[in-house]
N, C-alpha and C. Protein backbone atom coordinates (compact mmCIF):
# COMPACT_ATOMS: atom_id res chain seq x y z
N UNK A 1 13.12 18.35 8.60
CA UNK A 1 12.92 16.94 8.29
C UNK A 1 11.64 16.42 8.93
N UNK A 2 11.10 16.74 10.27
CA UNK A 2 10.29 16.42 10.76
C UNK A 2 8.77 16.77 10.11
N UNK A 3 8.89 18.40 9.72
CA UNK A 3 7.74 18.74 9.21
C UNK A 3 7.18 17.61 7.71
N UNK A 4 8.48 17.96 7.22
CA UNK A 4 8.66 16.69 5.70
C UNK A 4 7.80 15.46 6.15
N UNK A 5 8.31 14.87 7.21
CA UNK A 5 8.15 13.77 7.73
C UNK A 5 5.81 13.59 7.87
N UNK A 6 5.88 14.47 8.95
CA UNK A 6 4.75 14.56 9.29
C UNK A 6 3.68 14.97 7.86
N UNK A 7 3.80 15.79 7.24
CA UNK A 7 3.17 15.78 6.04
C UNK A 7 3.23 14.84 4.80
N UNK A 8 3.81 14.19 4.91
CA UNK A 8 3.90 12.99 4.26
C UNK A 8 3.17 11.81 4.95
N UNK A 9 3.21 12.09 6.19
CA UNK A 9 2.08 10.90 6.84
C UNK A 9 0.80 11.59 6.97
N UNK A 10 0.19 12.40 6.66
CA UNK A 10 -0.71 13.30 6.80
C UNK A 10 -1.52 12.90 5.26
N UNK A 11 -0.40 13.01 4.11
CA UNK A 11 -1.18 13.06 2.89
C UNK A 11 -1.18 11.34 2.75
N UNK A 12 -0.69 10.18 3.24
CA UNK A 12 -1.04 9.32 3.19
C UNK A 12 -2.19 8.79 3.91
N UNK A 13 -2.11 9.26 5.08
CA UNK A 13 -3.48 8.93 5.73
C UNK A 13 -4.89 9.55 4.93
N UNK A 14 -4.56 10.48 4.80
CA UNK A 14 -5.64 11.34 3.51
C UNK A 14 -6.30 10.56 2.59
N UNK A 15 -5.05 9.74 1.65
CA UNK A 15 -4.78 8.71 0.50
C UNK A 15 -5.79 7.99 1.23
N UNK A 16 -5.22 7.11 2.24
CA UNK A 16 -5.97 5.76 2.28
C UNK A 16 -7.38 5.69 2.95
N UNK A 17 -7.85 7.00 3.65
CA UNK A 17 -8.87 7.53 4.57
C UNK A 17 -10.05 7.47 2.92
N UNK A 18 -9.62 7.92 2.07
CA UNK A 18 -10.57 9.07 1.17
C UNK A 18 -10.69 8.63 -0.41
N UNK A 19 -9.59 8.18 -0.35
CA UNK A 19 -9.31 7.63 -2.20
C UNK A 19 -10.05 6.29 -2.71
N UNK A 20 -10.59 6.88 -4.28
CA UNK A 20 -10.89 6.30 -4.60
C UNK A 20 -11.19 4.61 -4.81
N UNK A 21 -9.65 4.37 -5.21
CA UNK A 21 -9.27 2.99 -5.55
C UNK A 21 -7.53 2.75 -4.94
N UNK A 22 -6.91 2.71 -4.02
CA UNK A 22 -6.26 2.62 -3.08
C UNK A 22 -4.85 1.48 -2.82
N UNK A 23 -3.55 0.96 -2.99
CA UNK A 23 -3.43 -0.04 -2.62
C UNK A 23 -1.93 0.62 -1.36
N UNK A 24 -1.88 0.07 -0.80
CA UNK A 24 -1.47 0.59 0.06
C UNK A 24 -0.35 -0.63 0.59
N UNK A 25 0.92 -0.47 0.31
CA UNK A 25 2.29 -1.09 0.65
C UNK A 25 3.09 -0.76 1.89
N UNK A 26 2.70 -0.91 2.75
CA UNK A 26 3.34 -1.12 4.36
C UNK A 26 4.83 -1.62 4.44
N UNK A 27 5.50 -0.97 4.11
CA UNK A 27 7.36 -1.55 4.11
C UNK A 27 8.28 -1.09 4.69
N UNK A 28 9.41 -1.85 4.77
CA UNK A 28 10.43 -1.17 5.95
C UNK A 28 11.50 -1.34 4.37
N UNK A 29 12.72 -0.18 4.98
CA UNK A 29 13.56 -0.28 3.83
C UNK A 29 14.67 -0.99 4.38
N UNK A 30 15.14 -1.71 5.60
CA UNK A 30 15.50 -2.94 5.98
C UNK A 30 15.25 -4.11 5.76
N UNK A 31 13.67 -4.20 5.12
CA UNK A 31 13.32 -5.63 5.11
C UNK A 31 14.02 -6.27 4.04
N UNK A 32 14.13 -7.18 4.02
CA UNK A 32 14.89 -7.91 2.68
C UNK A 32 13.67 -8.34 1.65
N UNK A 33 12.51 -8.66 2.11
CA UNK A 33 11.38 -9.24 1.35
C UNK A 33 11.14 -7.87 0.76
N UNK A 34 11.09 -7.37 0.89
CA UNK A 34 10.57 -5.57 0.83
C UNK A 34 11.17 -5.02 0.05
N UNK A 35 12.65 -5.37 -0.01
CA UNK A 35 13.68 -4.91 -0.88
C UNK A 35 13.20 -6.45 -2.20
N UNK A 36 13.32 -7.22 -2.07
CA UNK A 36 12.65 -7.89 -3.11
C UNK A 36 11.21 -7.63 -4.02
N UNK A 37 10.63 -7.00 -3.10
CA UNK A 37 9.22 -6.87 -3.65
C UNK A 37 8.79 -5.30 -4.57
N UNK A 38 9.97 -4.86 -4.41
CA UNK A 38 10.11 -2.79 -4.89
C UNK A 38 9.99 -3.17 -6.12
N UNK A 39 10.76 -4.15 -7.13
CA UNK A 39 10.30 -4.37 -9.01
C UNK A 39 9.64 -4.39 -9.19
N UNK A 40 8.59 -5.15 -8.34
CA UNK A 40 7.12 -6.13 -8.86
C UNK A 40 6.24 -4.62 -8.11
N UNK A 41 6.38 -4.15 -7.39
CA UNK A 41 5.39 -2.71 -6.91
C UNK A 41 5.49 -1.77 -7.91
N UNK A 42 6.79 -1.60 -8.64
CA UNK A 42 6.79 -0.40 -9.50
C UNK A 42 6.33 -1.16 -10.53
N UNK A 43 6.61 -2.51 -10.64
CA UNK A 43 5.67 -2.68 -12.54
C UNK A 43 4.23 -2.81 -12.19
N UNK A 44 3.87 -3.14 -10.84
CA UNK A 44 2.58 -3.04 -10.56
C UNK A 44 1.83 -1.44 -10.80
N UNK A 45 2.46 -0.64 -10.07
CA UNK A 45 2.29 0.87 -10.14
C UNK A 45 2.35 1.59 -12.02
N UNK A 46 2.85 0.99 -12.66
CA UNK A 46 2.54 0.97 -14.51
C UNK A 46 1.54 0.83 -14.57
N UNK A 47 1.26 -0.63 -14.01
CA UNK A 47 0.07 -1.51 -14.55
C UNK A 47 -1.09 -1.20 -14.39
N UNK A 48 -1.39 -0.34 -13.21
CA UNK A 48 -2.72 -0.07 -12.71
C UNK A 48 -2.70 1.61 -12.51
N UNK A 49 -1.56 2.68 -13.58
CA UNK A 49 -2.32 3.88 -13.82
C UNK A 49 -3.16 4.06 -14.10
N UNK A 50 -3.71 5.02 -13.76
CA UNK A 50 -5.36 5.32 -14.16
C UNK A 50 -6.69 4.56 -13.64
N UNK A 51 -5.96 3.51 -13.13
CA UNK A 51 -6.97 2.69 -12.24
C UNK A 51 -7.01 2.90 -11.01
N UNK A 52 -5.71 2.98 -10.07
CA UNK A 52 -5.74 2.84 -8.89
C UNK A 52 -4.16 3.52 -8.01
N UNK A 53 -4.23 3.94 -7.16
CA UNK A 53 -3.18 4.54 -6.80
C UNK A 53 -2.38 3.88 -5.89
N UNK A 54 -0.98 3.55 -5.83
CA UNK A 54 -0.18 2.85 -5.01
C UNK A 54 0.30 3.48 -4.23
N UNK A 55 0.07 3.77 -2.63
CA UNK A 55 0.63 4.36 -1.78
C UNK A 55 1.78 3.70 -0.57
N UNK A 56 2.74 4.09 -1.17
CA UNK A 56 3.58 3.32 -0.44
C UNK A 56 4.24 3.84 1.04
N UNK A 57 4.12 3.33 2.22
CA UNK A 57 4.41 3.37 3.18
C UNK A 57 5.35 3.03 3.91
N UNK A 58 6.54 4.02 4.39
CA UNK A 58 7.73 3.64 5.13
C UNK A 58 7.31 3.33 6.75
N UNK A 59 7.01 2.40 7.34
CA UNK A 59 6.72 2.02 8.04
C UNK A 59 7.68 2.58 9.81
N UNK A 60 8.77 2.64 9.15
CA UNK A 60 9.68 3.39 10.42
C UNK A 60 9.08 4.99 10.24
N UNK A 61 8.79 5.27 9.07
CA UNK A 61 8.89 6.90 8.77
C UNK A 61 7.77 7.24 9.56
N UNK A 62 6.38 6.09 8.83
CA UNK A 62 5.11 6.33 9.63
C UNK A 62 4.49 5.79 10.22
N UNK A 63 5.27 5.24 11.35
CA UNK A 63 4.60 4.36 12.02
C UNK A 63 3.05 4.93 12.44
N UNK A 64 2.75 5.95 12.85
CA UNK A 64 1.48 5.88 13.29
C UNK A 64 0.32 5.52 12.58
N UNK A 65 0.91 5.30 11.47
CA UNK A 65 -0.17 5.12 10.04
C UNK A 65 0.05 3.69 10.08
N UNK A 66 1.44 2.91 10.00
CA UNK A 66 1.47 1.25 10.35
C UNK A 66 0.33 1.08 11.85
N UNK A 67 0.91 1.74 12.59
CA UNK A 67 0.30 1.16 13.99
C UNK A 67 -1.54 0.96 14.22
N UNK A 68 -1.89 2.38 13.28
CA UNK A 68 -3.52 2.33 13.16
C UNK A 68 -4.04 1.48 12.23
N UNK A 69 -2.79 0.47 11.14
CA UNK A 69 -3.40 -0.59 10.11
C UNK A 69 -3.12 -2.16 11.03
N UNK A 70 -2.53 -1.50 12.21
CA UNK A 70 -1.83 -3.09 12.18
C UNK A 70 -1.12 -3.67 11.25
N UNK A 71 -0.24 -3.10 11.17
CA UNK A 71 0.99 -3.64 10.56
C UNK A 71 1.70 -4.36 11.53
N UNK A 72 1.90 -6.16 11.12
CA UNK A 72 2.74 -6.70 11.79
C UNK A 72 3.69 -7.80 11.09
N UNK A 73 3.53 -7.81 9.71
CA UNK A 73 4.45 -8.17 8.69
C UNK A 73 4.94 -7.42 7.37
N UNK A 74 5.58 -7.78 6.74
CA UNK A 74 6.80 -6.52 6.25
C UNK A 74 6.68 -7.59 4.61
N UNK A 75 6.38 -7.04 3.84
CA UNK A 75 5.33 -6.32 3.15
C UNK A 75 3.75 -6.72 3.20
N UNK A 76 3.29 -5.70 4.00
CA UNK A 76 1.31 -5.64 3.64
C UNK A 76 1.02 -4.61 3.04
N UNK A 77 0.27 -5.48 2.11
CA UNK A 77 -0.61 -5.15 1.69
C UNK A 77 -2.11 -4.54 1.47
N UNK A 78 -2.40 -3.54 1.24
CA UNK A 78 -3.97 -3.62 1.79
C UNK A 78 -4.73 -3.05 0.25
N UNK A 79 -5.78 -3.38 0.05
CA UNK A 79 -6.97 -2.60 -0.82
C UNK A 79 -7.74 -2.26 -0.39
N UNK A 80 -7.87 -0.49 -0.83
CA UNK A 80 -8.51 0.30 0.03
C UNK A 80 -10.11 0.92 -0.92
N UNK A 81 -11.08 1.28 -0.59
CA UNK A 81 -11.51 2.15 -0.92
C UNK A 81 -12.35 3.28 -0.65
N UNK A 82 -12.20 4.02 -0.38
CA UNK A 82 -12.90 5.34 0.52
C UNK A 82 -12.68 4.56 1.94
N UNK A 83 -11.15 4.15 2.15
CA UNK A 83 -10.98 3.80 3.38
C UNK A 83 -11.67 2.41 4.13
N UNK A 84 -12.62 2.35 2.85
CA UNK A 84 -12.32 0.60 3.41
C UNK A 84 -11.69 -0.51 2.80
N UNK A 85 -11.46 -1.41 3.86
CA UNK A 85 -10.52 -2.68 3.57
C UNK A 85 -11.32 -3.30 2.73
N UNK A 86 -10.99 -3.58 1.66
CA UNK A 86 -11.27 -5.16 1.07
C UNK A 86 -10.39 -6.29 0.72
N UNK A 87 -9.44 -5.71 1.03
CA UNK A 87 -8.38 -7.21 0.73
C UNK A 87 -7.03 -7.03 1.36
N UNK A 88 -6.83 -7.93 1.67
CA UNK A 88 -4.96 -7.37 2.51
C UNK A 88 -4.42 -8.84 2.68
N UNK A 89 -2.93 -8.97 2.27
CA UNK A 89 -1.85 -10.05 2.42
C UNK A 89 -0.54 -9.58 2.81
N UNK A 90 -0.02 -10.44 3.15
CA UNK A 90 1.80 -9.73 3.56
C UNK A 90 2.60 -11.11 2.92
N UNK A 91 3.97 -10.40 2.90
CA UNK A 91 4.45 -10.94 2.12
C UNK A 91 5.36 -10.89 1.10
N UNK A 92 5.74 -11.46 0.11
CA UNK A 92 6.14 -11.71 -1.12
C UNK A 92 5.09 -11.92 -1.82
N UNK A 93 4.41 -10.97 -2.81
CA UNK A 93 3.24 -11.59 -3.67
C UNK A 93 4.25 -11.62 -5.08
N UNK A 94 3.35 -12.28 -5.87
CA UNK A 94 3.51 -12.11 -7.57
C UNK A 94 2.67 -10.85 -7.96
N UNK A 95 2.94 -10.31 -9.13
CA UNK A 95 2.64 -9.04 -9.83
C UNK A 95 1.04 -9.88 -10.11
N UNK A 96 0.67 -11.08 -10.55
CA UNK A 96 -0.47 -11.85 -10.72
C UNK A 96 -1.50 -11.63 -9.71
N UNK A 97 -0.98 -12.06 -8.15
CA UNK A 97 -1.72 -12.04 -6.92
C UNK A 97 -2.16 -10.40 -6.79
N UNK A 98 -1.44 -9.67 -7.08
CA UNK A 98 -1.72 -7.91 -6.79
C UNK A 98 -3.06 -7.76 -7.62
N UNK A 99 -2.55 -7.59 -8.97
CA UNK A 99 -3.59 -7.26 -10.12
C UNK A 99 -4.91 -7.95 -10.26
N UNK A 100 -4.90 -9.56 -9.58
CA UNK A 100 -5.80 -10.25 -9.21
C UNK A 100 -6.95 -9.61 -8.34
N UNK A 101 -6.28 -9.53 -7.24
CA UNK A 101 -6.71 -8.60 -6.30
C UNK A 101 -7.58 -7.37 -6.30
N UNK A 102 -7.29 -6.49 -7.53
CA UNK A 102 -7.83 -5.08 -7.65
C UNK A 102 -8.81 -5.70 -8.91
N UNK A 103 -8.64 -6.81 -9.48
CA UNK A 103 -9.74 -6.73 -10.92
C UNK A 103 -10.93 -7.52 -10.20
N UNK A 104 -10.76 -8.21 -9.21
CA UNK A 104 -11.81 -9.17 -8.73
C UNK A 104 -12.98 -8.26 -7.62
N UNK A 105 -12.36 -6.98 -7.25
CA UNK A 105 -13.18 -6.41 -6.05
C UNK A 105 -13.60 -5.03 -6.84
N UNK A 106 -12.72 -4.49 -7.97
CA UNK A 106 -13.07 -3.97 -9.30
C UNK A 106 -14.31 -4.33 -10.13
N UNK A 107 -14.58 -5.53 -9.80
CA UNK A 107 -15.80 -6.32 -10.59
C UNK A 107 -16.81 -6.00 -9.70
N UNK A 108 -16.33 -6.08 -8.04
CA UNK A 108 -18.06 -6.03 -7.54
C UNK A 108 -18.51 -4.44 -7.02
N UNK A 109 -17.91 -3.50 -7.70
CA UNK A 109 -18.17 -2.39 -7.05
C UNK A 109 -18.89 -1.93 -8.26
């Protein structure tokens, strides 16, 4: 379980270190907002195949990957690309605020 564990935080750090177009979901599977926000991530994750990759993060699983983003609210958000930040919220977003997000920083690259 551990090895599981560790390689799975390995290929996420990879993800958000290196990838292209990036969004990156920081969540606990306790949170209640978090548990609200899993519909609107997977119709988000439809919405933006081929555009951008949703990497979602168990935050107990990996913490060391929360701890090096600063994660200190339950759901963040971040947009990544080749590992850098351009946009990050926590929260409850709308499927609107997400897609917003990736078409507006999409425009200036």
């Amino acid at each position: 379980m551990e090895e599981k564990k560790e390689a799975r935080e390995e290929r996420n750090r990879e993800k958000l270190a290196n990838g292209d177009w990036v969004m990156a979901e920081f969540y606990a599977s306790w949170c209640p907002h978090c548990k609200r926000m899993q519909p609107i991530v997977e119709e988000f994750k439809k919405a933006m195949e081929g555009t951008l990759e949703v990497v979602q993060v168990d935050i107990d699983q990996e913490s060391a990957l929360a701890d090096f983003y600063t994660i200190e609210m339950y759901p963040t958000f971040i947009l990544m690309r080749k590992g850098e930040q351009l946009w990050r919220q926590s929260g409850e977003l709308p499927l609107e605020k997400l897609e917003k997000a990736v078409k507006e920083y999409e425009l200036k690259a």
